[in-house]
C-alpha atoms as a PDB file:
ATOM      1  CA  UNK A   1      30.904 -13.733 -57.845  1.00  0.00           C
ATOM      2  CA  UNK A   2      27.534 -13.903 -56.716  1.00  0.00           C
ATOM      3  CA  UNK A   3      26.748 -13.497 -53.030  1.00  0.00           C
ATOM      4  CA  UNK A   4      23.490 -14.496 -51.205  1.00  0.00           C
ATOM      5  CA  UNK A   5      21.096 -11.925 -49.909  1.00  0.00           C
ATOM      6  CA  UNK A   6      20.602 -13.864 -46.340  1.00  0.00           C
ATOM      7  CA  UNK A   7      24.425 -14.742 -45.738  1.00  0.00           C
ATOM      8  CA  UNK A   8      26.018 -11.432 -46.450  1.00  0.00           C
ATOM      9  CA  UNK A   9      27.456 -10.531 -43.554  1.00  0.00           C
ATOM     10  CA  UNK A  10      27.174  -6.426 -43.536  1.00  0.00           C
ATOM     11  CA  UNK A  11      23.112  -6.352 -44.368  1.00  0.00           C
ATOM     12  CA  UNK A  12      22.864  -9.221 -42.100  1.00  0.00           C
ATOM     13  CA  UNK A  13      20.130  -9.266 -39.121  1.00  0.00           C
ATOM     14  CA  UNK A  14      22.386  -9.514 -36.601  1.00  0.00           C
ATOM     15  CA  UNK A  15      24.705  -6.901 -38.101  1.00  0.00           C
ATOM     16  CA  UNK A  16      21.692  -4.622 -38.525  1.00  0.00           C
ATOM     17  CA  UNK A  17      20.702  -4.432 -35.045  1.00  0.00           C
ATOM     18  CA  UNK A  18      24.048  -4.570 -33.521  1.00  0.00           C
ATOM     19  CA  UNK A  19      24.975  -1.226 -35.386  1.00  0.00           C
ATOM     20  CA  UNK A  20      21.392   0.251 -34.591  1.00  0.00           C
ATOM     21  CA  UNK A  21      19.888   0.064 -38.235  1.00  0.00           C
ATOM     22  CA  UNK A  22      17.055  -1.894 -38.060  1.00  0.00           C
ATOM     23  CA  UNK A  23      14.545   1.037 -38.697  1.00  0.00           C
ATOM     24  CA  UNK A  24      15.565   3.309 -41.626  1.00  0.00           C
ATOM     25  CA  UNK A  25      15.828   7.043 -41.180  1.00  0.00           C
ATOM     26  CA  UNK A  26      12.693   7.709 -43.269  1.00  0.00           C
ATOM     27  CA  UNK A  27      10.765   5.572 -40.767  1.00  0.00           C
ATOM     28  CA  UNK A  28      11.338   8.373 -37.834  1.00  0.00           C
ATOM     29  CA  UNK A  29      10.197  11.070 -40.235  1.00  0.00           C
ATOM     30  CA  UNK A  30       7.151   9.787 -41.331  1.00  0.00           C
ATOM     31  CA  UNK A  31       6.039   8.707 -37.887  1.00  0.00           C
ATOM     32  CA  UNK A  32       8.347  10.514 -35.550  1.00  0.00           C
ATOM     33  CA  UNK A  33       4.814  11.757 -33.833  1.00  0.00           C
ATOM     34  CA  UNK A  34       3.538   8.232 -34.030  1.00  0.00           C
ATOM     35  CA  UNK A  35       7.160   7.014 -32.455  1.00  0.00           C
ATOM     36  CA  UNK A  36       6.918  10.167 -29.741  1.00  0.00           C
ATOM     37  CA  UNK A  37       3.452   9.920 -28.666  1.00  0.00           C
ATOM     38  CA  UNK A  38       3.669   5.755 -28.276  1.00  0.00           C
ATOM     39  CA  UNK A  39       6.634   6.607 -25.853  1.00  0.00           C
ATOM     40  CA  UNK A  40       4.614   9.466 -23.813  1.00  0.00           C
ATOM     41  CA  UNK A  41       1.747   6.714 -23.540  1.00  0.00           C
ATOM     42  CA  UNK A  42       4.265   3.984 -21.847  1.00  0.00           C
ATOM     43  CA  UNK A  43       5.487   6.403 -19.639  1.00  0.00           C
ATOM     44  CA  UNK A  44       2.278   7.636 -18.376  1.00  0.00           C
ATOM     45  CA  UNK A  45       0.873   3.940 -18.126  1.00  0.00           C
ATOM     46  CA  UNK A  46       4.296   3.596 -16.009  1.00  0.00           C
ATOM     47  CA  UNK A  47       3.795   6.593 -13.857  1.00  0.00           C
ATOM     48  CA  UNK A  48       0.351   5.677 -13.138  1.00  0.00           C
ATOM     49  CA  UNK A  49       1.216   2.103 -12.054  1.00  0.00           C
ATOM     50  CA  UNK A  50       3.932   3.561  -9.495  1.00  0.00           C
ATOM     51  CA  UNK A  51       1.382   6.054  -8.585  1.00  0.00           C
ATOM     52  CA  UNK A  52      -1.308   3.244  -7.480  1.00  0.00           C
ATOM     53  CA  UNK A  53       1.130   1.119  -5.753  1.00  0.00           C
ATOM     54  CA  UNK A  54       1.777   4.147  -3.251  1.00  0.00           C
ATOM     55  CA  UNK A  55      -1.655   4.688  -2.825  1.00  0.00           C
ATOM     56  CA  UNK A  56      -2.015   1.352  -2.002  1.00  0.00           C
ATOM     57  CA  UNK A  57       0.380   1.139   0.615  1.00  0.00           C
ATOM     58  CA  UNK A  58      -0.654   4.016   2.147  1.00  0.00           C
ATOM     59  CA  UNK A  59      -3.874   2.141   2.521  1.00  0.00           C
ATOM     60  CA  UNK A  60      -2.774  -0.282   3.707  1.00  0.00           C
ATOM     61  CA  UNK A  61      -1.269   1.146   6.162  1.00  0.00           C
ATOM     62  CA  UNK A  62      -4.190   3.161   6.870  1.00  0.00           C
ATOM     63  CA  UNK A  63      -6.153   0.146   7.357  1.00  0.00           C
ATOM     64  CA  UNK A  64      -3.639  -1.488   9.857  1.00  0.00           C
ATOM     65  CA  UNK A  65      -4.109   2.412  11.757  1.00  0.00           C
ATOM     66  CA  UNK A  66      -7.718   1.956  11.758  1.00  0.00           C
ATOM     67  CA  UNK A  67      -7.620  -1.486  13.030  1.00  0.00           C
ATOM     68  CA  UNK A  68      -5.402  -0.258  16.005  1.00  0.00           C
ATOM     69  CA  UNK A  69      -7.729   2.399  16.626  1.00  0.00           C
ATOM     70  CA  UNK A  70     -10.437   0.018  16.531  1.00  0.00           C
ATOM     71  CA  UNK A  71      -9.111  -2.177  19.607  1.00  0.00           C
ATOM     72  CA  UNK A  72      -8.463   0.962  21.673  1.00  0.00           C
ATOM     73  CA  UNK A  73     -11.735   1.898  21.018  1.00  0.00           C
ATOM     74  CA  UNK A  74     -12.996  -1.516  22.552  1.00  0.00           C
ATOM     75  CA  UNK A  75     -10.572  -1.388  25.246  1.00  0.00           C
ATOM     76  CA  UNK A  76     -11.670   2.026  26.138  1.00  0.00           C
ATOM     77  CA  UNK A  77     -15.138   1.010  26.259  1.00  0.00           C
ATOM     78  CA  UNK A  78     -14.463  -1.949  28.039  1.00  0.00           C
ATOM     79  CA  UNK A  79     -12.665   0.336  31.028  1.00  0.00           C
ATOM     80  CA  UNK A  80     -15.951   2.981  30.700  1.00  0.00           C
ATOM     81  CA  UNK A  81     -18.222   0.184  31.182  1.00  0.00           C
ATOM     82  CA  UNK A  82     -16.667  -1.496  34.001  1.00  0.00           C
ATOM     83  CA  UNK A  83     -16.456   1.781  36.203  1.00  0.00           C
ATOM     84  CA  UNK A  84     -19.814   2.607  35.425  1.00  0.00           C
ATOM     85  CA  UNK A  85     -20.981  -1.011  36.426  1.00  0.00           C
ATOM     86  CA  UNK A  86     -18.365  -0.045  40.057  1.00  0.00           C
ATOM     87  CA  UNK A  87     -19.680   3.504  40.688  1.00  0.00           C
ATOM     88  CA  UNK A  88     -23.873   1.746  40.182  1.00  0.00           C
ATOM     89  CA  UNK A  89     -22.526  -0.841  42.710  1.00  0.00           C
ATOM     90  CA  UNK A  90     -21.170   1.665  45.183  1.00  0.00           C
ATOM     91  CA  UNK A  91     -24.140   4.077  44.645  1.00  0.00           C
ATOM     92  CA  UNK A  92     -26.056   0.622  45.780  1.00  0.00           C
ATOM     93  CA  UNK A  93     -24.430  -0.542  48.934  1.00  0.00           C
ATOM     94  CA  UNK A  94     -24.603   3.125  50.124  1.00  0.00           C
ATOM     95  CA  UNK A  95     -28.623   3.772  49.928  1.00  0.00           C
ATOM     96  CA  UNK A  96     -28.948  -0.061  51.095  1.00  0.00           C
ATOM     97  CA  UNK A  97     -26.398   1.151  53.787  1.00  0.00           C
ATOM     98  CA  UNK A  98     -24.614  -2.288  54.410  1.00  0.00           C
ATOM     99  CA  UNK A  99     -20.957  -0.781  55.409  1.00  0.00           C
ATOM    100  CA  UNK A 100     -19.230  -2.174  52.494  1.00  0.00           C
ATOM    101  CA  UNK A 101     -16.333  -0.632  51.420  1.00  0.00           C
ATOM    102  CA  UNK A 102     -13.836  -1.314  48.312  1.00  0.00           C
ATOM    103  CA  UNK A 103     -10.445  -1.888  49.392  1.00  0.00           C
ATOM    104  CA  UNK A 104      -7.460   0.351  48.097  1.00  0.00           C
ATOM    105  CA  UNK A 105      -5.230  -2.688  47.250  1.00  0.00           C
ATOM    106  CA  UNK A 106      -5.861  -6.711  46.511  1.00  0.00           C
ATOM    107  CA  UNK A 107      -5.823  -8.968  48.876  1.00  0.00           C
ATOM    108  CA  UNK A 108      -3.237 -10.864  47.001  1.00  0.00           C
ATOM    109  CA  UNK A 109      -0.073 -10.066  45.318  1.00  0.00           C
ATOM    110  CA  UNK A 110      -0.104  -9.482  41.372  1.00  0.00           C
ATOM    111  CA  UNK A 111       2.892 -10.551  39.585  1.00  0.00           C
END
């Protein structure tokens, strides 16, 4: 009885890969350096895109820092400015000697 090469059912494709024969043993020998150095390279390429997405977050949040910083920056200024602009205006009144003095609280309540 003759049997067909494609429909045999132990050299089968299916069969082949399900028991883990799809490459021969002789393929590993010849280019077990080939096979190693192909699996170094995808793990490096793998390593290196984990090790830029940290670095990206970190600069991210670095950038979100910086931004922080930035608005104290402008908030401190803001406060310099203003009690330089109060200490000219006191400086002012006194050599124009007009009796004005700044009041300790508001005249109104905050809330």
């Amino acid at each position: 009885m003759a049997t067909k090469k494609g429909t045999n059912k132990k050299n089968g494709i299916f069969s082949r890969i399900y028991q883990g024969r799809i490459l021969p043993y002789t393929f590993f020998t010849k280019y077990g350096v080939l096979v190693a150095g192909i699996i170094v390279f995808c793990i490096v390429i793998t390593a290196s895109k984990f090790h830029t997405m940290i670095q990206k977050s970190k600069i991210i949040s670095l950038k979100t820092e910086l931004n922080y910083c930035k608005s104290e920056l402008v908030k401190a200024t803001g406060e310099y400015n203003s009690k330089i602009r109060e200490k000219f205006m006191l400086e002012k009144v006194d050599t124009l000697h007009l009796g004005l003095e700044m009041p300790e609280k508001p005249p109104y309540v905050l809330k």
